[in-house]
N, C-alpha and C. Protein backbone atom coordinates (compact mmCIF):
# COMPACT_ATOMS: atom_id res chain seq x y z
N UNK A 1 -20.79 -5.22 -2.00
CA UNK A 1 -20.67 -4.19 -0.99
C UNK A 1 -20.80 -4.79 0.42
N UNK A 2 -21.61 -6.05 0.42
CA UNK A 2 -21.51 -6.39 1.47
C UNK A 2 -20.22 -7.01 2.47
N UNK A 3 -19.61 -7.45 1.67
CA UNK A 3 -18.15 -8.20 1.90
C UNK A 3 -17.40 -6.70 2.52
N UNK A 4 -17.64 -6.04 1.72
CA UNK A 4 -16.61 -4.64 2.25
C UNK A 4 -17.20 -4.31 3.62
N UNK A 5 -18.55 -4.14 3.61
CA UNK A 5 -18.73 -3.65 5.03
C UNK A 5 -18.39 -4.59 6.31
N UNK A 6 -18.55 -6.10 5.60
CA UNK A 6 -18.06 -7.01 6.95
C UNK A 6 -16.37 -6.74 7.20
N UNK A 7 -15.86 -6.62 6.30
CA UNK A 7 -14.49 -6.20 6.29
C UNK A 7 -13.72 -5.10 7.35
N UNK A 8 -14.74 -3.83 7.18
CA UNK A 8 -15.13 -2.97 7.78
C UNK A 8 -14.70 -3.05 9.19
N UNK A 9 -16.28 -3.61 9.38
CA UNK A 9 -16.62 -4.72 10.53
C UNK A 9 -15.54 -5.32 11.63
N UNK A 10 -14.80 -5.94 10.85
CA UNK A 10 -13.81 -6.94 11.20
C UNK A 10 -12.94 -7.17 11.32
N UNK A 11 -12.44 -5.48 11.07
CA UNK A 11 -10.82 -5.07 11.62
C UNK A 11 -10.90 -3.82 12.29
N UNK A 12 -9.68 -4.24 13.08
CA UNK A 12 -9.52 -2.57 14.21
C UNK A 12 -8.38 -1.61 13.09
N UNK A 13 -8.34 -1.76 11.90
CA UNK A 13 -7.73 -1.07 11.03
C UNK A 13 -8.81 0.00 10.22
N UNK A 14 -8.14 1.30 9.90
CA UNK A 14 -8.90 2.01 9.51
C UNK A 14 -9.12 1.90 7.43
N UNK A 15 -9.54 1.32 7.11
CA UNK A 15 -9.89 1.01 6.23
C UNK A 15 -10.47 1.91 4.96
N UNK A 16 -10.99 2.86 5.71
CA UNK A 16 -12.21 3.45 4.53
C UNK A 16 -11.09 4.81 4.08
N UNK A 17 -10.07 5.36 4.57
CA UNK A 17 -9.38 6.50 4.49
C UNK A 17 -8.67 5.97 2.85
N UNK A 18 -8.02 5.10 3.01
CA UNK A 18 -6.79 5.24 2.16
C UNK A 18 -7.82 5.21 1.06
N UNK A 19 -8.79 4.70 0.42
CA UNK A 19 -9.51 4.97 -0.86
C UNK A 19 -9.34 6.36 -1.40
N UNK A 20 -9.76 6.69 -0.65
CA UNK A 20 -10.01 8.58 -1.13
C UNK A 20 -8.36 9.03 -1.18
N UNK A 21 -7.30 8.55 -0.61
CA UNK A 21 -5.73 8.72 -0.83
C UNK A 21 -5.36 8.47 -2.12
N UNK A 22 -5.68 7.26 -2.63
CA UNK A 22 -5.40 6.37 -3.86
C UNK A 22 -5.85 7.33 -5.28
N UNK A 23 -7.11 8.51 -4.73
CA UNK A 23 -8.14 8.49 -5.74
C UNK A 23 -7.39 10.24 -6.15
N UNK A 24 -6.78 10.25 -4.89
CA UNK A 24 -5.85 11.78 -4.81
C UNK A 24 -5.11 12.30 -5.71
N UNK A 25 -4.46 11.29 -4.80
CA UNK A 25 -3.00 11.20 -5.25
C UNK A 25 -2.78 10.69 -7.08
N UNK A 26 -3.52 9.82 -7.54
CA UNK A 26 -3.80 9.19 -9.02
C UNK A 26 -4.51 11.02 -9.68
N UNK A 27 -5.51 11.58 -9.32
CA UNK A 27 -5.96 12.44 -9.85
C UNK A 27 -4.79 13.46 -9.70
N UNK A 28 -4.08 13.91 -8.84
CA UNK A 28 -3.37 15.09 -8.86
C UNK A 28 -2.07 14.90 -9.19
N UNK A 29 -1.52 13.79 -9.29
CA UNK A 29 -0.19 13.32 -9.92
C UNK A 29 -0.85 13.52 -11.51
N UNK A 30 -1.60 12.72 -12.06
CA UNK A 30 -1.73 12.65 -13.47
C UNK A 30 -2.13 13.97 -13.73
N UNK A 31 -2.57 14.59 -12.97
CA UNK A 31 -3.25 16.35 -13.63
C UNK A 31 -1.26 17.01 -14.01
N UNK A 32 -0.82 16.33 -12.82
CA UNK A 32 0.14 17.41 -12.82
C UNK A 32 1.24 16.80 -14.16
N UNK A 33 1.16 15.39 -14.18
CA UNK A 33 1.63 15.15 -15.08
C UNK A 33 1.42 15.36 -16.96
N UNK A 34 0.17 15.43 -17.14
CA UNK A 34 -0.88 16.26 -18.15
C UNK A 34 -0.20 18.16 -18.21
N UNK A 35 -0.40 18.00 -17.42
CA UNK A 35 0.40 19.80 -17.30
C UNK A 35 1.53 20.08 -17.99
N UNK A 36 2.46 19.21 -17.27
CA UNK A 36 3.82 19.29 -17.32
C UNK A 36 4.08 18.65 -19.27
N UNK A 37 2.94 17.65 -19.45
CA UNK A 37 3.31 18.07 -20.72
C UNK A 37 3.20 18.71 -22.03
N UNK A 38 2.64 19.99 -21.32
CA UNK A 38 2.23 20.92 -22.31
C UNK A 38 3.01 21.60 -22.68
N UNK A 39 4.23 21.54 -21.86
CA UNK A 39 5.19 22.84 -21.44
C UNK A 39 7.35 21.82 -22.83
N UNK A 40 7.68 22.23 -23.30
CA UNK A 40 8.42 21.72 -23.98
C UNK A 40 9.65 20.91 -23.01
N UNK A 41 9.88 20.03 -23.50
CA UNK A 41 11.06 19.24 -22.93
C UNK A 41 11.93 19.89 -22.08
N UNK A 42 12.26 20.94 -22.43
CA UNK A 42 13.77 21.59 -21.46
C UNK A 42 13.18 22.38 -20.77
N UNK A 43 12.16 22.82 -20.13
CA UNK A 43 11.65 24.21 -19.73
C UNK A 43 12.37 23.75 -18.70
N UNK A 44 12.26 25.22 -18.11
CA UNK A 44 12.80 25.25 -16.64
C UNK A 44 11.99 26.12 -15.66
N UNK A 45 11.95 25.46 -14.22
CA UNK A 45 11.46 25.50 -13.13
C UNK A 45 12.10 25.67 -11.92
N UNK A 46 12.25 26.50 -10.98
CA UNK A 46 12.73 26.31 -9.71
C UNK A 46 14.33 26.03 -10.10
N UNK A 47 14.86 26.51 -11.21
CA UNK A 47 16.27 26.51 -11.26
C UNK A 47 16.23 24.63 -11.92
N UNK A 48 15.61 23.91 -12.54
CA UNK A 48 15.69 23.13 -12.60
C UNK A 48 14.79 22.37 -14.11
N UNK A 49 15.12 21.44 -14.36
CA UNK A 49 14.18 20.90 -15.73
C UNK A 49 12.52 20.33 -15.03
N UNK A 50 11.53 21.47 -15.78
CA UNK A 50 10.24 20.76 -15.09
C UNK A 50 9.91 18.97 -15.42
N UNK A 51 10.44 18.55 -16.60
CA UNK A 51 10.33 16.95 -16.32
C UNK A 51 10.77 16.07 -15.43
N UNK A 52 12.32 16.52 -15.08
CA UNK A 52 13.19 16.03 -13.95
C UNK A 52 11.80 16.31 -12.80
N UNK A 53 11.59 17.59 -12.48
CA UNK A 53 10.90 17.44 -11.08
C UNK A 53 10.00 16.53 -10.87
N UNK A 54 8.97 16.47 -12.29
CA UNK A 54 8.07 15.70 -12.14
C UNK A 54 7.90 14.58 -12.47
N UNK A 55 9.32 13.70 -13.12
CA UNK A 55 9.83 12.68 -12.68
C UNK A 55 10.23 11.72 -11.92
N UNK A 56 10.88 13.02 -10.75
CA UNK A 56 11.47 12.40 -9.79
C UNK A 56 10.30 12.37 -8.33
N UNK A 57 9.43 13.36 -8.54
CA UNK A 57 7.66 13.33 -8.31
C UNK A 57 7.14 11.79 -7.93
N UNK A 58 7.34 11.30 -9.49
CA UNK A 58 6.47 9.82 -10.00
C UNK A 58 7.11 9.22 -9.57
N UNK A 59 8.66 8.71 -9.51
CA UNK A 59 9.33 8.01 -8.78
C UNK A 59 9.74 7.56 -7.96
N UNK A 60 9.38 8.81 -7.09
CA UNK A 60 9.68 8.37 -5.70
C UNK A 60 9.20 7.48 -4.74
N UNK A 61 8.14 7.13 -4.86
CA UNK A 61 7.57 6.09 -4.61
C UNK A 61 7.75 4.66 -4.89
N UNK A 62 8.32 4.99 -6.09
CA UNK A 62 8.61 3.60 -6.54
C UNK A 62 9.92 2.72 -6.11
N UNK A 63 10.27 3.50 -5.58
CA UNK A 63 11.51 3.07 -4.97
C UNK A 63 11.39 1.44 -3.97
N UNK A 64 10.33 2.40 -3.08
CA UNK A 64 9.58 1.06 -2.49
C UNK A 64 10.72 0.63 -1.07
N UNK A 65 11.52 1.01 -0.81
CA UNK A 65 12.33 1.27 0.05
C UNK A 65 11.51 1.58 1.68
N UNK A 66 10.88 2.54 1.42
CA UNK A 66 9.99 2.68 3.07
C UNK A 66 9.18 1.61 3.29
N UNK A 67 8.24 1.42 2.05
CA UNK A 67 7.31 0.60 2.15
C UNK A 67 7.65 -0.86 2.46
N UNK A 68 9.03 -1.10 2.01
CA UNK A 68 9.54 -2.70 2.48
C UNK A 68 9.48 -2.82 3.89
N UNK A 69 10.67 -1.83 4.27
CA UNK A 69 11.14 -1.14 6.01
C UNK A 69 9.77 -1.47 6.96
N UNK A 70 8.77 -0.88 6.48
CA UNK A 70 7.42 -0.63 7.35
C UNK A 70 6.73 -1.79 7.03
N UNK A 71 6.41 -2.61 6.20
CA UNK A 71 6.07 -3.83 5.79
C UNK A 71 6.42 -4.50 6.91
N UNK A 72 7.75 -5.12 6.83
CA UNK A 72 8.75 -6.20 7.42
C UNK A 72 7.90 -5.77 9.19
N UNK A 73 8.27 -4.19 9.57
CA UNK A 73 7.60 -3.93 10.61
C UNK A 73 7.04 -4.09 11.73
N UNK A 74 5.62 -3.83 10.53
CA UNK A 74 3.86 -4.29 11.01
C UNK A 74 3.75 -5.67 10.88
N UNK A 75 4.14 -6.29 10.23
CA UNK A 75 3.80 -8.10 9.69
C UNK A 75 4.05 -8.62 11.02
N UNK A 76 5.28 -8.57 11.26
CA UNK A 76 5.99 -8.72 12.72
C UNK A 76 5.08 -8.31 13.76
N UNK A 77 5.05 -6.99 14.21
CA UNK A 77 3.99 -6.78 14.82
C UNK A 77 2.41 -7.12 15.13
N UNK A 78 2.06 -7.54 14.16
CA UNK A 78 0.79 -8.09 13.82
C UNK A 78 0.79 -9.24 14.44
N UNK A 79 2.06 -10.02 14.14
CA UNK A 79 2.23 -11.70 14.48
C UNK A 79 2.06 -11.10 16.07
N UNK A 80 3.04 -10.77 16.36
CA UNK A 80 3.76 -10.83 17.60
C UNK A 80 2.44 -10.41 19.04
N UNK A 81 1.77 -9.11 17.85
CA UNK A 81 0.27 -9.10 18.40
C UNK A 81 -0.71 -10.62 18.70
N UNK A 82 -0.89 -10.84 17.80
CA UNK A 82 -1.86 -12.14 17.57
C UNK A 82 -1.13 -13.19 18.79
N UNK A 83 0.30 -13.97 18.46
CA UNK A 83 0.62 -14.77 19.41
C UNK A 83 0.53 -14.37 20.97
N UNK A 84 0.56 -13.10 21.20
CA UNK A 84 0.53 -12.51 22.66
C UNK A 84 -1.04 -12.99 23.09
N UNK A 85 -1.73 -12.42 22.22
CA UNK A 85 -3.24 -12.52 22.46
C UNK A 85 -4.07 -14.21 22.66
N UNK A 86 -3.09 -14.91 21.71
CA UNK A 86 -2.79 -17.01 21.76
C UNK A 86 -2.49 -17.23 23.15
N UNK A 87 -1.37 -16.79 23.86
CA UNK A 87 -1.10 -16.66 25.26
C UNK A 87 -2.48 -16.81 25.87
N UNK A 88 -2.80 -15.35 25.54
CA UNK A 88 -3.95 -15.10 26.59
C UNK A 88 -2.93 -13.68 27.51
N UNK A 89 -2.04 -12.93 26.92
CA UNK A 89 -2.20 -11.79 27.60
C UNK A 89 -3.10 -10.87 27.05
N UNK A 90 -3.20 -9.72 27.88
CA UNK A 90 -4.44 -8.62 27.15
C UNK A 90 -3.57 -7.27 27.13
N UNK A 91 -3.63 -6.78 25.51
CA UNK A 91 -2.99 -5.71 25.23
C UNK A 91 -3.67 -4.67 25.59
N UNK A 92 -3.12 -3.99 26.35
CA UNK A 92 -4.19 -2.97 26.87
C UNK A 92 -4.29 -1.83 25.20
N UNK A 93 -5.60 -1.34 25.25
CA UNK A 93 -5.98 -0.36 24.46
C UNK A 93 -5.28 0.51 23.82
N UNK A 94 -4.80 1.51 25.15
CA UNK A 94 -3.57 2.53 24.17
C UNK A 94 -2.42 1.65 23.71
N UNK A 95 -1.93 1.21 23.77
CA UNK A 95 -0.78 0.18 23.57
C UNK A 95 -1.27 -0.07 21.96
N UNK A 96 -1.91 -0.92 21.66
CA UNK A 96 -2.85 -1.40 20.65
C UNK A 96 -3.19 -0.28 19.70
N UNK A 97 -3.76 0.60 20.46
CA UNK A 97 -4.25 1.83 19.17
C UNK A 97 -2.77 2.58 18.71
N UNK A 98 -2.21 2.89 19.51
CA UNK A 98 -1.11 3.64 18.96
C UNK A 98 0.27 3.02 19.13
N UNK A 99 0.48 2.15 19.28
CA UNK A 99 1.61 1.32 18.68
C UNK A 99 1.38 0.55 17.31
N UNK A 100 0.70 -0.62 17.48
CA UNK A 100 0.01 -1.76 16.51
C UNK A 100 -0.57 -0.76 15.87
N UNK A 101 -1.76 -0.47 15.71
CA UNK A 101 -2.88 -0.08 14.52
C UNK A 101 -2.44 1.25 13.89
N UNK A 102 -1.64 2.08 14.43
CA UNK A 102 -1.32 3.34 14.27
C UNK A 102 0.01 3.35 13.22
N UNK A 103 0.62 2.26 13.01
CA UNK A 103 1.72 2.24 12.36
C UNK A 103 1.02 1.35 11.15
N UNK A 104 0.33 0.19 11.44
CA UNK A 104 -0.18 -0.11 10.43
C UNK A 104 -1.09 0.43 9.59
N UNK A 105 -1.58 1.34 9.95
CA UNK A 105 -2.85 2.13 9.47
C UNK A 105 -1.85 3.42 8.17
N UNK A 106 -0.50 3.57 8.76
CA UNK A 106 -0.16 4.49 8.32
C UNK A 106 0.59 3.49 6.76
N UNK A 107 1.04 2.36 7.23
CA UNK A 107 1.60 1.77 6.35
C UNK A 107 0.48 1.62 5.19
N UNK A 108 -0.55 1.37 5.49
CA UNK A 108 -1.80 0.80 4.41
C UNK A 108 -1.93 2.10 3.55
N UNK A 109 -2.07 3.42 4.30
CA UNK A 109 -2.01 4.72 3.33
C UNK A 109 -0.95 4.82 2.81
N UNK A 110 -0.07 4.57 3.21
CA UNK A 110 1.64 4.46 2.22
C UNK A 110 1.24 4.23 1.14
N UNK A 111 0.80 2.31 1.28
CA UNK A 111 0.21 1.53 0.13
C UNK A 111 -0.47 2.09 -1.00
N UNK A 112 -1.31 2.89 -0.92
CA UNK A 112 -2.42 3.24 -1.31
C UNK A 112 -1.78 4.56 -2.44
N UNK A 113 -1.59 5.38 -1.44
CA UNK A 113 -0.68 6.33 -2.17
C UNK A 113 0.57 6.10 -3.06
N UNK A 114 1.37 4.93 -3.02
CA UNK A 114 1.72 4.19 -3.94
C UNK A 114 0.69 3.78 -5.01
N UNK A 115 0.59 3.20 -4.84
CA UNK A 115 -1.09 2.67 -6.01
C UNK A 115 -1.21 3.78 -6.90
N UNK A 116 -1.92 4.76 -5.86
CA UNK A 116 -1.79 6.03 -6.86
C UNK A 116 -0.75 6.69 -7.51
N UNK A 117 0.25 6.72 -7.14
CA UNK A 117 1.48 7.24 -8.37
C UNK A 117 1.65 6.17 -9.17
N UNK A 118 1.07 4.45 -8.71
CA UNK A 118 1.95 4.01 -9.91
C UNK A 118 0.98 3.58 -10.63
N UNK A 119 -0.61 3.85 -10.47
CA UNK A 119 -1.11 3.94 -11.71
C UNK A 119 -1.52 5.41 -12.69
N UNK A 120 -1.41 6.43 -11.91
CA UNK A 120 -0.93 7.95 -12.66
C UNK A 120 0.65 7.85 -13.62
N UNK A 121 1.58 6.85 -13.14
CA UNK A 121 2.19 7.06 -14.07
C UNK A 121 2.22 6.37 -15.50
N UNK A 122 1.55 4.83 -15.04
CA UNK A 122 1.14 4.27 -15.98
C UNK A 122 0.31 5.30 -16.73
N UNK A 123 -0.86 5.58 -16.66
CA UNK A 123 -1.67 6.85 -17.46
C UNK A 123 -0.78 7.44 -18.11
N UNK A 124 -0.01 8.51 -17.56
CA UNK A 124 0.20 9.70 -18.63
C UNK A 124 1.74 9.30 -19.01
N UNK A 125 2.42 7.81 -18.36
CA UNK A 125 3.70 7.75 -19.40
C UNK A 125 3.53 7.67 -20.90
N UNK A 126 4.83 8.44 -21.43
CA UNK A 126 4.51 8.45 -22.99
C UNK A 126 4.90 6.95 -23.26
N UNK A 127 3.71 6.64 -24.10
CA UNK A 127 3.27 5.14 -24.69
C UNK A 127 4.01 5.32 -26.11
N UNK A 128 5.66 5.28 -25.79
CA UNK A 128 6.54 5.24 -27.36
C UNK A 128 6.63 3.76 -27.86
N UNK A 129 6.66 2.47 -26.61
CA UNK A 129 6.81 1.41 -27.53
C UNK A 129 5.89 0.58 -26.86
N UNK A 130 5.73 -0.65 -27.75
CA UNK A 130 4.83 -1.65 -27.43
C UNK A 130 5.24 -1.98 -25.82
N UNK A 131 6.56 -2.84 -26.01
CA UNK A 131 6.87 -3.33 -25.16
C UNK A 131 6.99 -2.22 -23.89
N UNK A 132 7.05 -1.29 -24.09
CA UNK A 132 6.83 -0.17 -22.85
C UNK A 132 5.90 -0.43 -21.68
N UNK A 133 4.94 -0.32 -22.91
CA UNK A 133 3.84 -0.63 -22.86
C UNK A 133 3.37 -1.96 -21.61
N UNK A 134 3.77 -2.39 -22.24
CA UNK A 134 3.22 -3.71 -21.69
C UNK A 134 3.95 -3.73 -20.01
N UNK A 135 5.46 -3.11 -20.19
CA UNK A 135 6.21 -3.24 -18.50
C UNK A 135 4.95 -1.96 -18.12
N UNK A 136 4.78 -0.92 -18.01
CA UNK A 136 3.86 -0.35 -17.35
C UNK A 136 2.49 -1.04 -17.16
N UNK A 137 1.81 -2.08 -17.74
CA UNK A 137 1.05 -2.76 -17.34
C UNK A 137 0.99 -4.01 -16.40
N UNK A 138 2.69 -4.60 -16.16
CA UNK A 138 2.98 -5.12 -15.92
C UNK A 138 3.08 -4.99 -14.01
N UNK A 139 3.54 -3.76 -14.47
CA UNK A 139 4.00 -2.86 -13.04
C UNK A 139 2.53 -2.61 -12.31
N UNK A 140 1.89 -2.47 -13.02
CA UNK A 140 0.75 -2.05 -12.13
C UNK A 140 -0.09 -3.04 -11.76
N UNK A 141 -0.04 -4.34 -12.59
CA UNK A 141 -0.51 -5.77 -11.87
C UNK A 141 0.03 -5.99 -10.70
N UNK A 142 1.25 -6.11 -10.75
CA UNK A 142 2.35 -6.57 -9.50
C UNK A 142 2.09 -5.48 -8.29
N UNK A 143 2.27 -4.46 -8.86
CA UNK A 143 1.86 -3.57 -7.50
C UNK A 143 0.39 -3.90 -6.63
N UNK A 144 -0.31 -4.01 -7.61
CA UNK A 144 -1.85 -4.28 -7.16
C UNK A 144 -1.60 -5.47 -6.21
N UNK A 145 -1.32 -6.66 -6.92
CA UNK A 145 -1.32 -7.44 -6.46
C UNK A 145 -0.17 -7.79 -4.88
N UNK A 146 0.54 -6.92 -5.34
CA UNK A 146 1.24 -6.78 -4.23
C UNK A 146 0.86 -6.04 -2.88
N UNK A 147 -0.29 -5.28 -2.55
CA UNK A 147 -1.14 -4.64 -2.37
C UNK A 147 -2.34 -5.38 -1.60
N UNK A 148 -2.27 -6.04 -2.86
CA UNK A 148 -3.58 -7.15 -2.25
C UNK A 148 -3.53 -7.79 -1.10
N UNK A 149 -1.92 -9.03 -1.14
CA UNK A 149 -1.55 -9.72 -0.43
C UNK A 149 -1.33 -9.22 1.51
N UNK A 150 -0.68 -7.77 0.67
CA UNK A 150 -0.09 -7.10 2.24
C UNK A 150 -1.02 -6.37 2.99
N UNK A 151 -2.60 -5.77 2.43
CA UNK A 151 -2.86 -5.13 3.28
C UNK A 151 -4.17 -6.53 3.78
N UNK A 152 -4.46 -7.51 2.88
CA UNK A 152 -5.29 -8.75 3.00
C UNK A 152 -4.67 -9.23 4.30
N UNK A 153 -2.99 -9.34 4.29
CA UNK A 153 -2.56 -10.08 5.81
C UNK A 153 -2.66 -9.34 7.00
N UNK A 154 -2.54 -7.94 6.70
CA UNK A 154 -2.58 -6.75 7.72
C UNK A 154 -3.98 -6.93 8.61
N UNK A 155 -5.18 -7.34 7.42
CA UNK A 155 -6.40 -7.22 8.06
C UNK A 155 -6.60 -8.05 9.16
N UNK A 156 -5.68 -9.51 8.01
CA UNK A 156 -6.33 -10.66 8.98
C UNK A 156 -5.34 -10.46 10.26
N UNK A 157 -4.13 -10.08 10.60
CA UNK A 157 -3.97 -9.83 11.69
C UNK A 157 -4.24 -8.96 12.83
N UNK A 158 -5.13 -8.15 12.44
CA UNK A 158 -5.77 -7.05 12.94
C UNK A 158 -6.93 -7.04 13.29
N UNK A 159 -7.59 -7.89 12.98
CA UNK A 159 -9.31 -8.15 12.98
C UNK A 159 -9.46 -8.36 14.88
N UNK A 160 -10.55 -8.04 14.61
CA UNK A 160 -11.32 -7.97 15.84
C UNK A 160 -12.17 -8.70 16.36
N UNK A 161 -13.19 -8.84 17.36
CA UNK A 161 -12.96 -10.21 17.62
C UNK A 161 -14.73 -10.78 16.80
N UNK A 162 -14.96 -9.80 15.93
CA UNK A 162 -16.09 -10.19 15.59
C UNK A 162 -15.65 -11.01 13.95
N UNK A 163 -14.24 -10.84 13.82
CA UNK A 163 -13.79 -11.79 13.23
C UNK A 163 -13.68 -13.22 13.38
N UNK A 164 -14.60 -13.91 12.99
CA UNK A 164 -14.94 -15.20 13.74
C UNK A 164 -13.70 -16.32 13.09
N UNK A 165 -12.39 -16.14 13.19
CA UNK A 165 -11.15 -17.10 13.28
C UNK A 165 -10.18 -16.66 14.61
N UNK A 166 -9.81 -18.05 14.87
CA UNK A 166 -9.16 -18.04 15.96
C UNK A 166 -7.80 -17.41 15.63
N UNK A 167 -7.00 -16.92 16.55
CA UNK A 167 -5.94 -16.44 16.98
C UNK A 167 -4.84 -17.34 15.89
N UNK A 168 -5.11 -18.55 16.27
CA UNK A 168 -4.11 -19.62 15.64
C UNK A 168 -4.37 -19.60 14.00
N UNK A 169 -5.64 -19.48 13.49
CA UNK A 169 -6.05 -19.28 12.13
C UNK A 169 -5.33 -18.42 11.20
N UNK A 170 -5.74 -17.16 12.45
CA UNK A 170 -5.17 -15.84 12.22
C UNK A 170 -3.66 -15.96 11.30
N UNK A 171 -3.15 -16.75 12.54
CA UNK A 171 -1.65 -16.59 12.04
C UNK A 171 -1.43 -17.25 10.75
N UNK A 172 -1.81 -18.37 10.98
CA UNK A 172 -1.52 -19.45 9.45
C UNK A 172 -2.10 -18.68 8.59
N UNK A 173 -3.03 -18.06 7.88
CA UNK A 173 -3.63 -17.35 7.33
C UNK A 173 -2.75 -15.91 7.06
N UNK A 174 -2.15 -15.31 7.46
CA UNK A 174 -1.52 -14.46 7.73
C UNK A 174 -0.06 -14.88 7.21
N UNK A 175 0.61 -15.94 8.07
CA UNK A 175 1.36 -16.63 7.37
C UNK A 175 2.01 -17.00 5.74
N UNK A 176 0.64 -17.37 5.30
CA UNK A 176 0.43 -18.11 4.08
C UNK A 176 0.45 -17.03 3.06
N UNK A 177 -0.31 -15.61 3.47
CA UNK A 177 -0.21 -14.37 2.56
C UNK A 177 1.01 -13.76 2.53
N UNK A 178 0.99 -13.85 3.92
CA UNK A 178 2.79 -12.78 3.89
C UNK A 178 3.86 -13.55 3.23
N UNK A 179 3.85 -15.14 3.08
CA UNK A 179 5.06 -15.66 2.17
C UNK A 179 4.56 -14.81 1.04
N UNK A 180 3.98 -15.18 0.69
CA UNK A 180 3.15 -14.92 -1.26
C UNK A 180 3.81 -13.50 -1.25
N UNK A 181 3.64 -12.64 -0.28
CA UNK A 181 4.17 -11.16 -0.74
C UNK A 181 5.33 -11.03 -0.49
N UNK A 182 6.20 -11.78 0.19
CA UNK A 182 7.83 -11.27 0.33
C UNK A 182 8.14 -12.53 -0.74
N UNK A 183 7.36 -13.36 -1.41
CA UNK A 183 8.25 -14.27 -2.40
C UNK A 183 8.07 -12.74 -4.13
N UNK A 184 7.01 -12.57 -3.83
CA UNK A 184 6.60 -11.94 -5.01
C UNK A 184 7.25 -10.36 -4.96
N UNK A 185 7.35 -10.01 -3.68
CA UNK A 185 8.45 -8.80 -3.64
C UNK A 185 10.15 -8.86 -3.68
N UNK A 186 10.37 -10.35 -4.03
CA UNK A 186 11.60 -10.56 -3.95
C UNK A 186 11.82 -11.32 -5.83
N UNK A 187 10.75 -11.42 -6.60
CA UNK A 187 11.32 -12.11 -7.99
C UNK A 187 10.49 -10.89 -8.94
């Protein structure tokens, strides 16, 4: 716990929100998905098949399409932050809160809320084959881990100055994660 609170600590990113997103979105996707299969294969809803809806529900996320877009972004931003600050110019405040942190902050709840649909769907997908099986476990490593990498670089470019690495650290550090996640979001 302590690591989390220095974490905390040590970024101008809002950190503590997206948990309770993750914990949401996983609880009320899988409720709804639990629901939906009580009800027989073809029912219909809203003029439509209730599995389709709540299919295309679970899926949408997975697409992963925004989350690249806004990724590519903030990373950029982050850098572009950090090297300004290497200079030695000074980003003034509003600039900083609601350009930089405000887009990244929103990207990290993206994240998160991803997380949560794609381990609600792991949960309540029907477990017909082994090997199913195993790609839904598969999926939810990679996501995690994919997860890990991007909001781990987000921090370190975001940290504050009680983050005791330099500007230049920052980046290499930052650097070194963000390959790992656009190599691993690309195989």
């Amino acid at each position: 716990m302590n690591i989390y609170k220095r974490i905390i600590e040590s970024t101008e990113l809002d950190v503590k929100t997206p948990i309770p997103l993750f914990f949401g979105f996983f609880f009320l996707l899988s409720l709804l998905a639990f629901v939906s299969q009580q009800f027989p294969f073809d029912s219909e809803v809203f003029g439509g098949n209730l599995t389709k809806h709540v299919s295309d529900i679970m899926s949408e996320h997975e697409t992963r399409k925004s989350l690249f877009v806004l990724s590519v972004l903030t990373i950029i931003l982050g850098f572009l932050k950090n090297i300004i600050k290497l200079i030695g110019i000074k980003i003034s405040e509003f600039v900083n809160k609601y350009f930089f942190i405000s887009l990244t902050n929103f990207l990290i709840s993206l994240v998160f809320v991803e997380l949560g649909v794609t381990a609600s769907v792991a949960l309540m997908a029907p477990k017909i084959h082994e090997v199913a099986t195993f790609v839904l476990i598969y999926l939810v490593g990679r996501n995690f881990t994919l997860a890990a990498f991007l909001v781990t670089s987000l921090i370190v470019l975001n940290g504050t100055d009680n983050l005791s690495i330099s500007y230049l650290r920052r980046i290499s550090v930052a650097s070194i994660l963000t390959a790992i996640y656009f190599y691993m979001l690309s195989h």
